[in-house]
N, C-alpha and C. Protein backbone atom coordinates (compact mmCIF):
# COMPACT_ATOMS: atom_id res chain seq x y z
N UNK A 1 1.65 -9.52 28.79
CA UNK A 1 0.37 -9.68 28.11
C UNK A 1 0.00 -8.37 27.43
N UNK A 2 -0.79 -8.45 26.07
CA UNK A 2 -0.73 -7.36 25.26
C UNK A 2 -2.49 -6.61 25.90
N UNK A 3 -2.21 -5.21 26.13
CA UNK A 3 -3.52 -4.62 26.80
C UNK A 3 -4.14 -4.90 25.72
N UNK A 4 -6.07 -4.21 25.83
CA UNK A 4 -6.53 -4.22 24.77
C UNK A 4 -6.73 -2.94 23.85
N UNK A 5 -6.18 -2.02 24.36
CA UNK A 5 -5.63 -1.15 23.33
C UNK A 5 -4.34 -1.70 22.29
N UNK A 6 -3.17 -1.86 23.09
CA UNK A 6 -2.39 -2.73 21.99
C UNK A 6 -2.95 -3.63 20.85
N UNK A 7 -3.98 -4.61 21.72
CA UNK A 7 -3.77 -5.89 20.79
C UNK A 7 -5.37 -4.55 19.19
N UNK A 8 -5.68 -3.67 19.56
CA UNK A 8 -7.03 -3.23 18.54
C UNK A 8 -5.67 -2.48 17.70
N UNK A 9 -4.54 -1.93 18.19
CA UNK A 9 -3.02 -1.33 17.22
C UNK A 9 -2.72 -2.33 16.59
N UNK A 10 -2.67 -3.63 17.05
CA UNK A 10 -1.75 -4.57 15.90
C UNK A 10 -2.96 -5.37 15.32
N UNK A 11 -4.17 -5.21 15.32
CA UNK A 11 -5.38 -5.47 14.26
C UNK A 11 -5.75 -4.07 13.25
N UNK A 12 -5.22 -2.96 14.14
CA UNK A 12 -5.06 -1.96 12.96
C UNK A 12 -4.26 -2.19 12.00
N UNK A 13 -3.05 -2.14 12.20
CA UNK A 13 -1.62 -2.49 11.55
C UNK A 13 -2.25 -3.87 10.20
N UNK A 14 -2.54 -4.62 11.34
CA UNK A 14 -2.56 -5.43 9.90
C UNK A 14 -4.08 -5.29 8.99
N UNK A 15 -4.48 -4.64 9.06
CA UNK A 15 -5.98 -4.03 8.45
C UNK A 15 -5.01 -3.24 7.34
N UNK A 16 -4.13 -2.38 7.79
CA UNK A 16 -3.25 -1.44 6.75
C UNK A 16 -2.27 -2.50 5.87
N UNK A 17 -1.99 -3.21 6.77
CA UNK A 17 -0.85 -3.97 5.49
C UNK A 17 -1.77 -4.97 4.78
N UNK A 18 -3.34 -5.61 5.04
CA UNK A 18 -4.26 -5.92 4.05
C UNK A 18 -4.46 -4.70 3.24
N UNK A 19 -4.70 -3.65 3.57
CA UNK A 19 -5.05 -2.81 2.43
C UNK A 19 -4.23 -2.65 1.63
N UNK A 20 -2.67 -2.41 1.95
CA UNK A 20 -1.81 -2.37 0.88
C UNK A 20 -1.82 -3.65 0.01
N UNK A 21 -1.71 -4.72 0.81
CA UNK A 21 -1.92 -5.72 -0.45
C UNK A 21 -2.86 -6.07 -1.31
N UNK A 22 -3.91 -5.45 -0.97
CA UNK A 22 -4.99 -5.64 -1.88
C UNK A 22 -4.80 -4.60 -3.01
N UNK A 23 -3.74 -3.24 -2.38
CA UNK A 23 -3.91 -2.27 -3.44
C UNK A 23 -2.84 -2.45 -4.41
N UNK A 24 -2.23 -3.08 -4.63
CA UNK A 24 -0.63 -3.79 -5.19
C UNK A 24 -1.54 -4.44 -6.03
N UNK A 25 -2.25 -5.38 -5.65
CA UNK A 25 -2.93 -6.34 -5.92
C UNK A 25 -4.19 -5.72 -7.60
N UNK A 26 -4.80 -4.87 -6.72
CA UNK A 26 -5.77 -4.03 -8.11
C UNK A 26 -4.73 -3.65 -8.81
N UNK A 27 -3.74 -2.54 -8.19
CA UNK A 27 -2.88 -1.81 -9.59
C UNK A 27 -2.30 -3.12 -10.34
N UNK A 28 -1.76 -4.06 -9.73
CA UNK A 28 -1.67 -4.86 -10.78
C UNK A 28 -2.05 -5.98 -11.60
N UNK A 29 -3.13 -5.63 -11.45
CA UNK A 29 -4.62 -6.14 -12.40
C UNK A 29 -4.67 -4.95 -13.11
N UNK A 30 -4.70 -4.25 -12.95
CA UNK A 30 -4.63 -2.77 -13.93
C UNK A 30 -4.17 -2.86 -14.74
N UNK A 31 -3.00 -2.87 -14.51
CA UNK A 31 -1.73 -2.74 -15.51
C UNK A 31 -2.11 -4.50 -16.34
N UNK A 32 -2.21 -5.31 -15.46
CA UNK A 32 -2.17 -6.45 -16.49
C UNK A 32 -3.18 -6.33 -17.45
N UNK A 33 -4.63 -5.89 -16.90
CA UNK A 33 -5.86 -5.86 -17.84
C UNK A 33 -5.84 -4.67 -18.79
N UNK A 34 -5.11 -3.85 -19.23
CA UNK A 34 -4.45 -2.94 -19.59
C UNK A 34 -4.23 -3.48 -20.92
N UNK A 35 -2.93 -4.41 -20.38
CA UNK A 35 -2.03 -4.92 -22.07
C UNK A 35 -2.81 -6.29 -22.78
N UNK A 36 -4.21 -5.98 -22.21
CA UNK A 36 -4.84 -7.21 -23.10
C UNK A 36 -6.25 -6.88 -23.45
N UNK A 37 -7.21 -7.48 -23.34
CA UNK A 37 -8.82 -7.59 -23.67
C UNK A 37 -9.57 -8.11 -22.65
N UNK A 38 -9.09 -8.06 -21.44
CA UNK A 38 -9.85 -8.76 -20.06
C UNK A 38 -10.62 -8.01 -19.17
N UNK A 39 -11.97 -7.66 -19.99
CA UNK A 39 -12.87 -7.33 -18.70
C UNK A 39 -13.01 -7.89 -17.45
N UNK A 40 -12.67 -9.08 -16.96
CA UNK A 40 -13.16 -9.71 -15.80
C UNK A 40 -11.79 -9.22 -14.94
N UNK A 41 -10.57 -8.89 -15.72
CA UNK A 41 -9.42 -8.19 -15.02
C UNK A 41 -9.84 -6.92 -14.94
N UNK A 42 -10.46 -6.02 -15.30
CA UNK A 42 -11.01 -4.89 -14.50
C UNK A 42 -11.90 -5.20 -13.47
N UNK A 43 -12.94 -6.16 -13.88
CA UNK A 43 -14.14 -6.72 -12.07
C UNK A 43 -12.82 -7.08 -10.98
N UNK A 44 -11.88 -7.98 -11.05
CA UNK A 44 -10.88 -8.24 -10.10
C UNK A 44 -10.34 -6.60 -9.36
N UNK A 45 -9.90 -6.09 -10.76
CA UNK A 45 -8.98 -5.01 -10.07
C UNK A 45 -10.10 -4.12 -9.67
N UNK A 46 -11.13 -4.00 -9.68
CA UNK A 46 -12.17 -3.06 -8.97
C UNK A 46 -12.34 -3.69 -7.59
N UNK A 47 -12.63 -4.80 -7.50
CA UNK A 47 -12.85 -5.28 -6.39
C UNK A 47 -11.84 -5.37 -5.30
N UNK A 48 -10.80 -5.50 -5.98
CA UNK A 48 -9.33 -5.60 -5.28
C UNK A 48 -9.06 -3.86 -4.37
N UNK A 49 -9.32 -3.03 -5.59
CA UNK A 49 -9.02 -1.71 -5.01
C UNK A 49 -10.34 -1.39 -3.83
N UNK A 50 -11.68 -2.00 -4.30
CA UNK A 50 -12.52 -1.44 -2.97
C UNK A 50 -12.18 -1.95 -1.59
N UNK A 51 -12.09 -3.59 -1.95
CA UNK A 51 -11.36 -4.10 -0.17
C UNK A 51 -9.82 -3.17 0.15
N UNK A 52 -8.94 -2.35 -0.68
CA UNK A 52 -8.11 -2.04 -0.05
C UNK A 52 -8.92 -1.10 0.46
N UNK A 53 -9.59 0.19 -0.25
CA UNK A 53 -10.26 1.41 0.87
C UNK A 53 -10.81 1.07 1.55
N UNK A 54 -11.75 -0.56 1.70
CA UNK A 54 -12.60 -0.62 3.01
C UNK A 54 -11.40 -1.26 4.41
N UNK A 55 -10.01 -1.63 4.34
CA UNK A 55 -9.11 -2.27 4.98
C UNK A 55 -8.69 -0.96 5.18
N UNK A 56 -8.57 0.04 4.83
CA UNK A 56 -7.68 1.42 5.10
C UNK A 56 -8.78 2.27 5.76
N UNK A 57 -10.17 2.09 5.47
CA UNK A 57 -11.40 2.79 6.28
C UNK A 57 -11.14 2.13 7.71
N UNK A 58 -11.08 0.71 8.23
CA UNK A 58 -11.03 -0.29 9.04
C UNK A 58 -9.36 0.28 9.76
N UNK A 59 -8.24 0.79 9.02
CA UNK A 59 -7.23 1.00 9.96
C UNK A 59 -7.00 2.25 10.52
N UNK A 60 -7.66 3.04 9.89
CA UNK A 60 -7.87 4.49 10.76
C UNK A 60 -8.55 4.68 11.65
N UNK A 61 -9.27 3.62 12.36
CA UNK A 61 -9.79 3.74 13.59
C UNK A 61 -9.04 3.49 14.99
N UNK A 62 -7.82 3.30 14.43
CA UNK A 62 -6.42 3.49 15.62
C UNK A 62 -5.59 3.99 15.52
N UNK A 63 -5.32 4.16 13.78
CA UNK A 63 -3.94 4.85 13.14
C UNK A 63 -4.34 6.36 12.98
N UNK A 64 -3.54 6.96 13.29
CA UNK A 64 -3.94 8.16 12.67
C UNK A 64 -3.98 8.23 10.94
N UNK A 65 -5.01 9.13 10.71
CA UNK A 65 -5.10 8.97 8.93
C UNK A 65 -4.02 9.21 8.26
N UNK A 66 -2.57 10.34 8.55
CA UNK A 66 -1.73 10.44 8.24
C UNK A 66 -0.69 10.06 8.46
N UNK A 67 -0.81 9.04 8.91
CA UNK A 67 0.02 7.65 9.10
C UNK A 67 -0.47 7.12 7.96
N UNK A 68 -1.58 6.81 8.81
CA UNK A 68 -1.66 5.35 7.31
C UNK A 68 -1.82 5.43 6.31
N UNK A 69 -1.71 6.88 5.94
CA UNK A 69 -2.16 7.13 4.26
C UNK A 69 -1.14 7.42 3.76
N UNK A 70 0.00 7.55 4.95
CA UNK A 70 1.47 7.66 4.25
C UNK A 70 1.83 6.29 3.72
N UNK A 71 1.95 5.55 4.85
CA UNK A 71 2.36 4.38 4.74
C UNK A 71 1.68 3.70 3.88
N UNK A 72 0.34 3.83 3.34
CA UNK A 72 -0.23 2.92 2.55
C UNK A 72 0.36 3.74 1.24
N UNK A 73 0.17 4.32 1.14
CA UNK A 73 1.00 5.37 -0.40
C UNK A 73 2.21 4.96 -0.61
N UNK A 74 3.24 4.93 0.10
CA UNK A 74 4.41 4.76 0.31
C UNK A 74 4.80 3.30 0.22
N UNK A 75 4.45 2.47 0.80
CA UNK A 75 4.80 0.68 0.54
C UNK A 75 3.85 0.38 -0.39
N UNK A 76 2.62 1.18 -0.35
CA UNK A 76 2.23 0.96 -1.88
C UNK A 76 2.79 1.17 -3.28
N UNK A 77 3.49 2.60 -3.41
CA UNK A 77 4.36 2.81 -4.39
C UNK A 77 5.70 1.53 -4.44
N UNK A 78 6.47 1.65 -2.86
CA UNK A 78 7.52 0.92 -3.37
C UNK A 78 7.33 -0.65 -3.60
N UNK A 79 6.44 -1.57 -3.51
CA UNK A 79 5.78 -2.89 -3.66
C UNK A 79 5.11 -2.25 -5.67
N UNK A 80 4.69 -1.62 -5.65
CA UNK A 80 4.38 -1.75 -6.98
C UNK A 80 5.61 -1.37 -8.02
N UNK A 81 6.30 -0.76 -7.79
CA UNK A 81 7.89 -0.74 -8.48
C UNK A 81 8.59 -2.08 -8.45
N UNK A 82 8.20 -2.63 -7.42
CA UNK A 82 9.28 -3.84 -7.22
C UNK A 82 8.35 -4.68 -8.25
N UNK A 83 6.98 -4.67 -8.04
CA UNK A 83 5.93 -5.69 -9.34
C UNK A 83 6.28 -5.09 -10.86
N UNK A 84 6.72 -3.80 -10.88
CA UNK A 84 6.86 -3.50 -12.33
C UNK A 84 8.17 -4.25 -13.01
N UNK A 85 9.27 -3.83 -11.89
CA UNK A 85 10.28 -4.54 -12.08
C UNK A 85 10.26 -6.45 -12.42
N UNK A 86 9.33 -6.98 -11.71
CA UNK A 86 10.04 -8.29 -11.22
C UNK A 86 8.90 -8.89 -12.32
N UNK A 87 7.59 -8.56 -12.91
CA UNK A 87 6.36 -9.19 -13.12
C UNK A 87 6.43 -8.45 -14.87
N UNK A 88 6.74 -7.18 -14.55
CA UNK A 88 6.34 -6.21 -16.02
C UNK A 88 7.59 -6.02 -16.66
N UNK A 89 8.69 -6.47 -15.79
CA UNK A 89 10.19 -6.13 -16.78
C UNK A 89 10.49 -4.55 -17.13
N UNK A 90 10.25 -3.59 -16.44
CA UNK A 90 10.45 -2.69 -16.63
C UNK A 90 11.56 -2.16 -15.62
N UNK A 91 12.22 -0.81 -16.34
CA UNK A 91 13.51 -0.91 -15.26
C UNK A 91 13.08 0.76 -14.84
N UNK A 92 13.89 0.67 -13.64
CA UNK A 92 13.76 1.83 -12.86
C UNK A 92 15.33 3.03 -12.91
N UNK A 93 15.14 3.94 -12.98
CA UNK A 93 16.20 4.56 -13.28
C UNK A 93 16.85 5.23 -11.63
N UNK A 94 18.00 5.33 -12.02
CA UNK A 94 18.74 5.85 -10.49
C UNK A 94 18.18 7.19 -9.84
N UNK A 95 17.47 7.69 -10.54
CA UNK A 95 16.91 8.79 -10.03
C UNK A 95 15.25 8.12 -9.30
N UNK A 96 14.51 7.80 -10.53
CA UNK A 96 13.69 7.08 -9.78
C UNK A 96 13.73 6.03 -8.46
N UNK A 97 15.26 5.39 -8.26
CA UNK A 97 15.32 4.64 -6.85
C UNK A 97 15.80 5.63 -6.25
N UNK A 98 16.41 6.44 -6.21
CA UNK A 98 16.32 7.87 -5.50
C UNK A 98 15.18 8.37 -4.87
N UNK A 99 14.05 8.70 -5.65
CA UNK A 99 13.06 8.86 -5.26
C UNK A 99 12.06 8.04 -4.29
N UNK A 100 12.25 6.77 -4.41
CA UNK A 100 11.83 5.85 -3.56
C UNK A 100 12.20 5.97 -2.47
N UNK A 101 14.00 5.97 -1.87
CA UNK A 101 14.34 5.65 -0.94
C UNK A 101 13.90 7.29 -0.25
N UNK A 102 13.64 8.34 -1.03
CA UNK A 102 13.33 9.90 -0.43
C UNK A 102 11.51 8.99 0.10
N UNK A 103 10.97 8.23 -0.59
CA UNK A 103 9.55 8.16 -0.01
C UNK A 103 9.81 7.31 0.70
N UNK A 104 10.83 6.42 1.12
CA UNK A 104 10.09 5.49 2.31
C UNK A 104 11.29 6.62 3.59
N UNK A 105 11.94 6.89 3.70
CA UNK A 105 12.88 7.94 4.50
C UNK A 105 11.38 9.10 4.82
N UNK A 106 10.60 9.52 4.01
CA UNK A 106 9.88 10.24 4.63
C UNK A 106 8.73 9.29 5.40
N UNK A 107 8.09 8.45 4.92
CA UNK A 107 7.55 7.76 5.84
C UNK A 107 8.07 7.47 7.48
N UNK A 108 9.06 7.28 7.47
CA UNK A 108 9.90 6.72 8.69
C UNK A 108 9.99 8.32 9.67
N UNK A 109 10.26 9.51 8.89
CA UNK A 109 10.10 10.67 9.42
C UNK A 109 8.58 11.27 10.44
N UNK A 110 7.63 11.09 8.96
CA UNK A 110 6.15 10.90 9.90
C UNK A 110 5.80 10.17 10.49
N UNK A 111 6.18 8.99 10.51
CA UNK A 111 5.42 8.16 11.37
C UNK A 111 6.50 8.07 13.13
N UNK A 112 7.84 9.17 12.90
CA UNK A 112 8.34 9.16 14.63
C UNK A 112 7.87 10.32 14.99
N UNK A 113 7.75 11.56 14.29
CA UNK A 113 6.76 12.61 13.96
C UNK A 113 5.47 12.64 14.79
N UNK A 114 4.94 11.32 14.45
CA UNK A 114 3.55 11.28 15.24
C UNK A 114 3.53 10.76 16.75
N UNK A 115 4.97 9.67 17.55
CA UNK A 115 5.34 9.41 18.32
C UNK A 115 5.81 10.15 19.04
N UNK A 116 6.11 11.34 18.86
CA UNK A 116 7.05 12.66 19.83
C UNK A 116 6.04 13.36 20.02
């Protein structure tokens, strides 16, 4: 049975992976309201980006902040590359997936970092 410290970690956890999706979510309302004339795609992507900071305010009350601000930076970047790629048709260069796999490799560093 999960204590109740555990079970307030895996309502953190997913408070952080809502925030990332909400923040995937604004940047790409951004970018879409961007290549057109859609004010109501900036109200979305505003709103989208405040529930991610209030879901990332909500997961630092178990995570440490430098955790989750890695991790939300970090699967935030690599989830929005994969939307540029798959949604915007844009291509990523071998250096740039280079760089990715250096940001999620450092994530995985801080976050055993904070476990030792």
């Amino acid at each position: 049975m999960l204590s109740f410290k555990n079970r307030n970690l895996i309502v953190a956890w997913l408070f952080l992976l809502s925030a990332i999706a909400a923040e995937v979510a604004g940047t790409t309302l951004m970018a879409n309201a961007s290549r057109g004339d859609s004010f109501q795609g900036y109200l979305l992507m505003a709103a989208a980006l405040a529930a991610s900071y209030y879901l990332l305010s909500q997961a630092i009350g178990q995570i440490s902040i430098g955790i989750a601000y890695a991790v939300w930076e970090g699967i935030g970047l690599a989830s929005l590359s994969l939307v540029s790629v798959l949604v915007f048709k844009e291509d990523l260069s071998g250096t740039e997936l280079l760089g990715l796999a250096l940001v999620m490799m450092g994530i995985v560093c801080v976050a055993l970092g904070e476990e030792s």
